[in-house]
C-alpha atoms as a PDB file:
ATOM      1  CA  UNK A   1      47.092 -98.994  29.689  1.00  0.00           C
ATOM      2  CA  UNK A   2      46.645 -97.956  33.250  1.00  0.00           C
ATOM      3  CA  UNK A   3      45.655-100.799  35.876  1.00  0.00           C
ATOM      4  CA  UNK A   4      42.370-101.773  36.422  1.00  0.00           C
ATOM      5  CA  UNK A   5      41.095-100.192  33.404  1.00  0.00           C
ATOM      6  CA  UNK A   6      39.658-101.844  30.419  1.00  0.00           C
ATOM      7  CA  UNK A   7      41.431-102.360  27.091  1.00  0.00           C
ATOM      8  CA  UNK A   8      42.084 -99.179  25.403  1.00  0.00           C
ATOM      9  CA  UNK A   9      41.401 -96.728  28.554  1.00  0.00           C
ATOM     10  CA  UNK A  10      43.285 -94.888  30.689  1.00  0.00           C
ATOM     11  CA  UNK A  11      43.080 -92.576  34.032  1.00  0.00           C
ATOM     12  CA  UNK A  12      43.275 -88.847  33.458  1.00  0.00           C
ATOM     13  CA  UNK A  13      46.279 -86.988  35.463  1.00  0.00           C
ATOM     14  CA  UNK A  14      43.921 -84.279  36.601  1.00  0.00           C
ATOM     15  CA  UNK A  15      40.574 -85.820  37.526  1.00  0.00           C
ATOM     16  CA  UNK A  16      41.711 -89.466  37.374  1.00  0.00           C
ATOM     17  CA  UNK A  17      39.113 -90.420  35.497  1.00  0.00           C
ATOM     18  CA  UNK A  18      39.130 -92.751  32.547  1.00  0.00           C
ATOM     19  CA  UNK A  19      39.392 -91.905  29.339  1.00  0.00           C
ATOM     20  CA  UNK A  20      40.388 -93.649  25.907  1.00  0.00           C
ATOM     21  CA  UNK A  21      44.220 -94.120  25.389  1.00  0.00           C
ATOM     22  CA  UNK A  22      45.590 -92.095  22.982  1.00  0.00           C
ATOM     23  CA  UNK A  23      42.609 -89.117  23.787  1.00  0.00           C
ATOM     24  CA  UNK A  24      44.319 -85.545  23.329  1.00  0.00           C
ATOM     25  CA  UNK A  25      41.922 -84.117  26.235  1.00  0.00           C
ATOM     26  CA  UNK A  26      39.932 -85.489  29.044  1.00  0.00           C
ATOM     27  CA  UNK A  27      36.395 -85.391  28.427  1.00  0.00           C
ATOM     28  CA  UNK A  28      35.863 -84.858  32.202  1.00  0.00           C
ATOM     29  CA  UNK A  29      38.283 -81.942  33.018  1.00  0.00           C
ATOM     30  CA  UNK A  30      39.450 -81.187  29.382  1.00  0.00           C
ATOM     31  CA  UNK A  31      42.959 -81.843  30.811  1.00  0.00           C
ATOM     32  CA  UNK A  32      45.262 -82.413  27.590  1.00  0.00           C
ATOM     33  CA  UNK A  33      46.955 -85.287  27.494  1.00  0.00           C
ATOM     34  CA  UNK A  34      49.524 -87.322  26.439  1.00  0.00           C
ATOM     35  CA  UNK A  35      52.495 -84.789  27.538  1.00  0.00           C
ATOM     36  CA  UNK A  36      55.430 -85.732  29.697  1.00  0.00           C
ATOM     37  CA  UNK A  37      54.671 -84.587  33.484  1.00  0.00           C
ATOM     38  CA  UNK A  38      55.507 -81.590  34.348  1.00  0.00           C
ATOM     39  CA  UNK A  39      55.224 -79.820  30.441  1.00  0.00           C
ATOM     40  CA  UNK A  40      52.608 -77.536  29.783  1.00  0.00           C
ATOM     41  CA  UNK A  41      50.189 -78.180  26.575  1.00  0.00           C
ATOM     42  CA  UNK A  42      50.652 -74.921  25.091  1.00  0.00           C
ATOM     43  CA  UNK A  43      52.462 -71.628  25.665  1.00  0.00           C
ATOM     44  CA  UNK A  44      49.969 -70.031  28.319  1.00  0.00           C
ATOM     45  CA  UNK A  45      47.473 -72.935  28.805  1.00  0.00           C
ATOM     46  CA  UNK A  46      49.003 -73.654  32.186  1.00  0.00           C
ATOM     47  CA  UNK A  47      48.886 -70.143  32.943  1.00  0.00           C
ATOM     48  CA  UNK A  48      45.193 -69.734  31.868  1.00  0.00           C
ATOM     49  CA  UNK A  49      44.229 -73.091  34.054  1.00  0.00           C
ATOM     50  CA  UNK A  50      46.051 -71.754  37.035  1.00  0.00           C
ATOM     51  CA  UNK A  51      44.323 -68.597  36.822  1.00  0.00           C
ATOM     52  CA  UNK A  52      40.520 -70.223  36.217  1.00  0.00           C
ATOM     53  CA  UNK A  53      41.461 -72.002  39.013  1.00  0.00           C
ATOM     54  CA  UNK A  54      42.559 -69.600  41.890  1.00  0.00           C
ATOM     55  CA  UNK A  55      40.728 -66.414  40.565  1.00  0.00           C
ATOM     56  CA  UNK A  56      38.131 -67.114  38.394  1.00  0.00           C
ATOM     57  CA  UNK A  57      35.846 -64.825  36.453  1.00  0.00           C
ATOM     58  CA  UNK A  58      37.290 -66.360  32.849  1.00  0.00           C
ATOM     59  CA  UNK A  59      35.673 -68.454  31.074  1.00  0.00           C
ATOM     60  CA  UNK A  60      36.213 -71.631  32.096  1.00  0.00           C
ATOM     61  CA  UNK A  61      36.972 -74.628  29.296  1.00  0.00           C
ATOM     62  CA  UNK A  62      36.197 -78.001  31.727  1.00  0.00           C
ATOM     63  CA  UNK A  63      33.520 -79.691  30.978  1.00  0.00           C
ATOM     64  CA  UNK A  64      32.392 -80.523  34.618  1.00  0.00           C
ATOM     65  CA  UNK A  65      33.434 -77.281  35.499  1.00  0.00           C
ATOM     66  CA  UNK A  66      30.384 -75.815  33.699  1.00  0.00           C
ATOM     67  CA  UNK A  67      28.155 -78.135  34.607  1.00  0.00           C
ATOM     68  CA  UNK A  68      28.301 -77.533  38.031  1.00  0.00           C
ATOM     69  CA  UNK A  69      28.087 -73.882  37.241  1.00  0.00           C
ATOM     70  CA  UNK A  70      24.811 -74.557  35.218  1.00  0.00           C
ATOM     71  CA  UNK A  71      23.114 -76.935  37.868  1.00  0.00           C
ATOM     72  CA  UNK A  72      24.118 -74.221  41.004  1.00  0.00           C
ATOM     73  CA  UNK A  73      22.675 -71.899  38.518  1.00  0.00           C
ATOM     74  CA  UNK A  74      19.615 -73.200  37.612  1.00  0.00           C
ATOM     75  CA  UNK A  75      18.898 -74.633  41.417  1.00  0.00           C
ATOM     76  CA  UNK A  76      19.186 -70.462  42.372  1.00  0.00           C
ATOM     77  CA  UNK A  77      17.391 -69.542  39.565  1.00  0.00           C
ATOM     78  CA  UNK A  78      14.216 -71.733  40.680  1.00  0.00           C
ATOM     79  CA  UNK A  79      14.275 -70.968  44.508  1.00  0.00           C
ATOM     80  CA  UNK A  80      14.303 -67.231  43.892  1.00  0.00           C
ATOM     81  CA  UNK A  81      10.955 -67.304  41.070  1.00  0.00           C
ATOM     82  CA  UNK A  82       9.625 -70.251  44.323  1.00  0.00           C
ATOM     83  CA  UNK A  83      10.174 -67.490  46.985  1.00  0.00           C
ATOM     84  CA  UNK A  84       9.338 -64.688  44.711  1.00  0.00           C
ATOM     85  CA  UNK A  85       5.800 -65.820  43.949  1.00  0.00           C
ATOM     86  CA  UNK A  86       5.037 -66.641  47.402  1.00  0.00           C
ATOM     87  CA  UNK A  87       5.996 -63.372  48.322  1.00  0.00           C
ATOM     88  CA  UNK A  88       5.116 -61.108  45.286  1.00  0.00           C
ATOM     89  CA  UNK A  89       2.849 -62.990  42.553  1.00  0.00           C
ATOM     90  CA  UNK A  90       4.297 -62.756  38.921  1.00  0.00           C
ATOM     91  CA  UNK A  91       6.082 -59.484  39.692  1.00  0.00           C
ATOM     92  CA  UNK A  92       7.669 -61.332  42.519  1.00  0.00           C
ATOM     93  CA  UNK A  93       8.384 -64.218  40.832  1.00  0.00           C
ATOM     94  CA  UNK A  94      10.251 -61.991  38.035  1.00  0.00           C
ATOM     95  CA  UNK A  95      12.481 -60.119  40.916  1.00  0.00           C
ATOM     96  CA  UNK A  96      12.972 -63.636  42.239  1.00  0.00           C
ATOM     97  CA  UNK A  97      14.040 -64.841  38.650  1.00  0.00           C
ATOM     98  CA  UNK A  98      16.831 -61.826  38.439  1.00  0.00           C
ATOM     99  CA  UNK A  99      17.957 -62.211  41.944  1.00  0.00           C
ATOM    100  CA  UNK A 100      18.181 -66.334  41.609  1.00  0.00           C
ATOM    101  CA  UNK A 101      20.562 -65.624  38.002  1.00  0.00           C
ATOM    102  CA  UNK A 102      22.194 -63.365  40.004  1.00  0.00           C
ATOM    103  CA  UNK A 103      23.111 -65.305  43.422  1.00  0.00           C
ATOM    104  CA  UNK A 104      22.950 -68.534  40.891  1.00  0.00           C
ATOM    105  CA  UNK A 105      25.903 -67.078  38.648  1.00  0.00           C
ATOM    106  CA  UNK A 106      28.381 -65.269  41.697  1.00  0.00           C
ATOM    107  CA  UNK A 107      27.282 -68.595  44.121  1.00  0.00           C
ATOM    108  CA  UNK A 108      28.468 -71.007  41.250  1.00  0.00           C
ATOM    109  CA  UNK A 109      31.688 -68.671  40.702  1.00  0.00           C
ATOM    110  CA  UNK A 110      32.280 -69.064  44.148  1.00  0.00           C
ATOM    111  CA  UNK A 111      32.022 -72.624  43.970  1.00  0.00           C
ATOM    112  CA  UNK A 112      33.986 -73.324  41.092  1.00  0.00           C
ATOM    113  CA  UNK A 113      36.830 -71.515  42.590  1.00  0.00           C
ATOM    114  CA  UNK A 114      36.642 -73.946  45.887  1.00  0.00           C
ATOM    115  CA  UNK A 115      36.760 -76.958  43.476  1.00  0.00           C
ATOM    116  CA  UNK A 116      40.144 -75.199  41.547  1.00  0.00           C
ATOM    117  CA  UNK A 117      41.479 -74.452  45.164  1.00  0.00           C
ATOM    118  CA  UNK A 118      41.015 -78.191  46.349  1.00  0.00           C
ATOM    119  CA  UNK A 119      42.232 -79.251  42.699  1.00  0.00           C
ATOM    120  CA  UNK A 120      45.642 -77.684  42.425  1.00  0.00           C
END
């Protein structure tokens, strides 16, 4: 048990964030856990995290990971329909729609690979 943490939790290595002792993954991160320091969970996984992390553009396994890439999404996705109807009516609003998925998904990419730049 990790100090100052309840009975039966722990902090997560990655994200230090508690999670319940004995837990395979964080349910934060999905960091695995309960390995020495320093192993890697399975042959590649490192390798996989490492490269979500510093290039992006795979899919990405982390829980908060993807919700951050859904809320950046969704934020872009209703400023472009806003500014499209001001500036177009419903045809507008459509362009705005494809243009707010698009800056929503490469913006949120962008982002996520700050956050795995800051991480490692």
């Amino acid at each position: 048990m990790a100090a100052g943490y309840p009975p039966g939790m722990t902090t997560c290595p990655m994200c230090a964030e508690s999670v319940a002792d004995g837990a395979e993954r964080c349910l934060h991160c999905g960091e695995a856990l309960g390995r020495p320091a320093g192993t890697s969970r399975a042959p590649g996984g490192l390798t996989y995290d490492v490269m979500q992390d510093k290039v992006g553009l795979v899919p990405n396994l982390r829980v908060k990971d993807n919700l951050v890439q859904a809320i950046v999404t969704v934020v872009a996705l209703v400023l472009g329909v806003a500014i499209g109807t001001v500036f177009g009516g419903a045809e507008g609003a459509l362009a705005g729609a494809l243009g707010g998925l698009v800056v929503g998904g490469l913006g949120s990419g962008v982002v996520l690979m700050i956050i795995g730049l800051v991480r490692r």
